[in-house]
Protein backbone atom coordinates (compact mmCIF):
# COMPACT_ATOMS: atom_id res chain seq x y z
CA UNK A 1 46.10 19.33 -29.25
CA UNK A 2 42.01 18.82 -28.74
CA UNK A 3 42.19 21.17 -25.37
CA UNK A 4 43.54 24.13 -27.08
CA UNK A 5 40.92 23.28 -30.08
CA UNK A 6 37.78 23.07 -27.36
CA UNK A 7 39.49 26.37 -26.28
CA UNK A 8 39.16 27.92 -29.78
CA UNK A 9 35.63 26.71 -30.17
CA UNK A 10 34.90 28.42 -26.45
CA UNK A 11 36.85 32.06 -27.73
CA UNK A 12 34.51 31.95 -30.73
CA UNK A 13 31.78 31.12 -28.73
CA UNK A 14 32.53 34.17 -26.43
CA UNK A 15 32.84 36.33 -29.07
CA UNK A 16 29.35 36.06 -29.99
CA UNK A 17 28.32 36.61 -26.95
CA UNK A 18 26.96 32.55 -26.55
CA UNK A 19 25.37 32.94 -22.75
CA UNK A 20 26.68 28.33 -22.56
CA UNK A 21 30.01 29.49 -23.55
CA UNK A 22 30.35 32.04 -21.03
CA UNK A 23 29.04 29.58 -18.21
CA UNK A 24 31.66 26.60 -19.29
CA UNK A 25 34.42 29.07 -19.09
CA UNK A 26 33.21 30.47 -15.63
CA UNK A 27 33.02 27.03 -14.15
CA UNK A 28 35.69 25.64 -15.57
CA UNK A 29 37.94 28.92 -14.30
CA UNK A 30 36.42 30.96 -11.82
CA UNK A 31 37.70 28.58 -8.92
CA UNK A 32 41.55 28.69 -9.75
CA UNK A 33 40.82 33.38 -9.55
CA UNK A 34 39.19 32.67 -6.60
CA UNK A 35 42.23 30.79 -4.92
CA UNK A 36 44.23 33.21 -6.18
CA UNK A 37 42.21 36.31 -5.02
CA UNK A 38 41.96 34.63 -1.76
CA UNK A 39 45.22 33.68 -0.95
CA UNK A 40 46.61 37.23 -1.94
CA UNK A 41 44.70 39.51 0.82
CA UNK A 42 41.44 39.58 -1.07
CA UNK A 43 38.01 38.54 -0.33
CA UNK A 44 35.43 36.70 -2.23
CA UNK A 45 33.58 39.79 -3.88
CA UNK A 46 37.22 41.09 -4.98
CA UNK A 47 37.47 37.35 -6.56
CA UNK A 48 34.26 37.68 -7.84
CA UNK A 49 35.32 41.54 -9.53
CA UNK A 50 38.24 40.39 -10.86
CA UNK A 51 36.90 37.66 -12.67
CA UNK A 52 34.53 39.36 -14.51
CA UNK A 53 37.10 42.23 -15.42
CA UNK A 54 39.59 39.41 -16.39
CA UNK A 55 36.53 37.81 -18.72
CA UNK A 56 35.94 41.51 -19.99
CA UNK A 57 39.42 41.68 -21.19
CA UNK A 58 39.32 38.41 -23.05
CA UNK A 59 35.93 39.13 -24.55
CA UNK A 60 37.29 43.05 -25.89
CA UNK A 61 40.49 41.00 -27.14
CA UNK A 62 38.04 38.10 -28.96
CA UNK A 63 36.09 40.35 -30.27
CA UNK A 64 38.86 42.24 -31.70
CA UNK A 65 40.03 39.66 -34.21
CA UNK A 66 43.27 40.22 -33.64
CA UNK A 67 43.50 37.40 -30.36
CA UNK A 68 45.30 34.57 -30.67
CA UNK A 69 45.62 32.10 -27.63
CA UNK A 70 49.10 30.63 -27.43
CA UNK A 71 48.79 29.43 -24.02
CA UNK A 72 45.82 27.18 -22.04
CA UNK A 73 42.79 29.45 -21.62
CA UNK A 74 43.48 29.05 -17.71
CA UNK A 75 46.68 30.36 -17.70
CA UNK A 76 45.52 33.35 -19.90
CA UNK A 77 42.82 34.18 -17.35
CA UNK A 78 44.92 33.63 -14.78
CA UNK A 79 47.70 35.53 -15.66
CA UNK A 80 45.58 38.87 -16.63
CA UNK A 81 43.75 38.32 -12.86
CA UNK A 82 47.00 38.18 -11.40
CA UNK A 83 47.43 41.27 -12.86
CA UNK A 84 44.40 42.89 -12.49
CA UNK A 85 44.61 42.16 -9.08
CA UNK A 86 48.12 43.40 -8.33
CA UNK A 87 47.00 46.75 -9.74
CA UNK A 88 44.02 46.89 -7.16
CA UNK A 89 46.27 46.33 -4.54
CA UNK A 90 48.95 48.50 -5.26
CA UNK A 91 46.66 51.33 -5.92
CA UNK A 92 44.58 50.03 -2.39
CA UNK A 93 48.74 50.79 -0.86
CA UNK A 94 48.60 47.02 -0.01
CA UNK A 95 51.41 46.05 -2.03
CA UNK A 96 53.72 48.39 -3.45
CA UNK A 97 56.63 46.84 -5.48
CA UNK A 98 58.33 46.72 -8.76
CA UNK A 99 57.17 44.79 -11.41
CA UNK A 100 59.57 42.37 -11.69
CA UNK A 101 59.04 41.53 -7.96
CA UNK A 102 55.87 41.09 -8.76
CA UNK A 103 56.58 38.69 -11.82
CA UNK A 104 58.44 36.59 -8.69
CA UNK A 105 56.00 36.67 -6.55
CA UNK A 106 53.08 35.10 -8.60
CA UNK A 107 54.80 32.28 -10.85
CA UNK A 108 51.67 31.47 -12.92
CA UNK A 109 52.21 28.37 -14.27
CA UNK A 110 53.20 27.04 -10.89
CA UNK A 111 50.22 28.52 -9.53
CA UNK A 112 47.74 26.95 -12.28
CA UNK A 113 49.55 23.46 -11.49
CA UNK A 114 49.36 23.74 -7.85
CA UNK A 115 45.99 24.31 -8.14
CA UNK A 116 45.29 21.54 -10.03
CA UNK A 117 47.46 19.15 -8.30
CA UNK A 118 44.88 19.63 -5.31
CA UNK A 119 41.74 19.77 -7.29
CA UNK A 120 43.29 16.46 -8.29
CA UNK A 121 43.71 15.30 -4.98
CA UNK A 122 40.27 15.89 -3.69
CA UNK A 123 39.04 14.18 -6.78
CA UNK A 124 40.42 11.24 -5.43
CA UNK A 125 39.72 11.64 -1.79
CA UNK A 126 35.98 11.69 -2.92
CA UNK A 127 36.09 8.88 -5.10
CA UNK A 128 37.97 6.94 -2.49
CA UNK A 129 35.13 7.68 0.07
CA UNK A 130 32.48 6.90 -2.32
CA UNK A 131 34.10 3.17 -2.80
CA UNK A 132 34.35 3.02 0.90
CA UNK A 133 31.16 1.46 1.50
CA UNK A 134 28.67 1.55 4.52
CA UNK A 135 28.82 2.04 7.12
CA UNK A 136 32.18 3.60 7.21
CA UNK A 137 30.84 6.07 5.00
CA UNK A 138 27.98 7.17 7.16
CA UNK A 139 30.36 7.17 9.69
CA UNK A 140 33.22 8.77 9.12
CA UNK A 141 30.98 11.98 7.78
CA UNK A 142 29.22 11.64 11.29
CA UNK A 143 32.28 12.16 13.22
CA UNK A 144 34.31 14.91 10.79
CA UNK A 145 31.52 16.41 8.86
CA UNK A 146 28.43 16.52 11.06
CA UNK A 147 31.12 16.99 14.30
CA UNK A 148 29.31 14.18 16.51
CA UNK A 149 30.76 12.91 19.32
CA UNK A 150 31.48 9.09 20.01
CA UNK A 151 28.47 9.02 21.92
CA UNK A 152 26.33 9.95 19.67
CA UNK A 153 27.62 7.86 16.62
CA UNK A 154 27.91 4.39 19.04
CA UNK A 155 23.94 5.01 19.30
CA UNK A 156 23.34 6.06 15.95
CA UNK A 157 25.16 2.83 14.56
CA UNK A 158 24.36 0.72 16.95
CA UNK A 159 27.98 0.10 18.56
CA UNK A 160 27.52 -0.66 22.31
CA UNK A 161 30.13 1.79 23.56
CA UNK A 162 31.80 4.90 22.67
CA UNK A 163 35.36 3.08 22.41
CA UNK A 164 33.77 0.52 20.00
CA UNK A 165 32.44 3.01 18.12
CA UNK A 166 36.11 4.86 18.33
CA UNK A 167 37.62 1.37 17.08
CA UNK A 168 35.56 0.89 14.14
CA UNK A 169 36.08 4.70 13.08
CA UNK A 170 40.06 3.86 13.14
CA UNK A 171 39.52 0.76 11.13
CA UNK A 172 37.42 2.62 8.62
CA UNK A 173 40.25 5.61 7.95
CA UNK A 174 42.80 2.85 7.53
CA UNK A 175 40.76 1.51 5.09
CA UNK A 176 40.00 4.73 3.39
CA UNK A 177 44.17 5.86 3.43
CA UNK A 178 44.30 1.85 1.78
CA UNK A 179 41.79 3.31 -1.17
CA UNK A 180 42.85 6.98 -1.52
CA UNK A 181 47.04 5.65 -1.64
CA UNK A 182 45.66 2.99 -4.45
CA UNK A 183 44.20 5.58 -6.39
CA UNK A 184 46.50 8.18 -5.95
CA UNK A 185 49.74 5.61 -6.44
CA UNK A 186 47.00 5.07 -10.25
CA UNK A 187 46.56 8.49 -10.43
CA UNK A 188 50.35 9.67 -10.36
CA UNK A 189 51.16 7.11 -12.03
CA UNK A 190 49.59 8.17 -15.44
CA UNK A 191 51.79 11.59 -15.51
């Protein structure tokens, strides 16, 4: 399969120490520790730790020769966080349990999916808002982005009221739910 290939190609770019190879896998990973770190009692420096002593671990196990990957890169990572992080907080007395609870608790590959499912999702919510159009673009980040009242936005867009403006703002989210259900109806589809 060509992802586990590009994977190979990053492990032997890791174990010479390529500074681009190290980035890719960072940006392509870090996010999916993150929600995990965050989601199990742990902050964003804790994220941040584990990560790199996750990426430590694959780098001593690249460099050893001896690696071989016989699961996606992610899941690797993810699985040896999960771990990593466990250990913290068992020996932090946050979590105390047996390993096999612990297997339960954190089904990886359901994680990694999850996690993807959603990156998925937003994917689509932002390329249904960018084929919204103006001005129900503009306004729609007015009112749940920039947190402007109806006031505000009937002025800024030239509506003569605040219901008017109110009106429009409902017939632009129907419009967007038309766009995101298209693509996400295309995007499910495909699976």
């Amino acid at each position: 399969m060509k992802p586990y290939q590009n994977e190979q190609d990053l492990l032997k770019g890791l174990a010479l120490g390529d500074k681009q190879t190290i980035e890719i896998i960072y940006k392509d990973h870090y996010n999916l520790i993150q929600s995990l770190i965050l989601n199990n009692n742990g902050s964003a420096d804790d994220a941040k730790d584990i990560f790199q002593e996750a990426m430590i671990v694959l780098y001593e196990k690249v460099r050893s020769g001896r690696f071989e990957l016989n699961c996606q890169l992610k899941t690797y990572l993810y699985s040896v966080s999960k771990r990593l992080w466990l250990k913290k907080l068992s020996t932090n007395n946050h979590f105390v349990s047996t390993g096999v609870e612990l297997e339960q608790s954190f089904p990886v590959e359901e994680e990694v999916e999850a996690h993807e499912r959603r990156d998925a999702e937003f994917d689509m919510m932002e390329k249904a808002i960018a084929s919204l159009g103006e001005p129900c673009k503009s306004l729609l980040e007015a009112y749940y982005l920039n947190k402007q009242n109806m006031q505000v936005i009937a002025a800024a867009f030239g509506y003569t009221n605040a219901d008017n403006a109110k009106n429009q703002k409902y017939k632009c989210l129907v419009r967007l739910k038309k766009i995101f259900f298209a693509h996400y109806k295309n995007g499910t589809d495909h699976e």
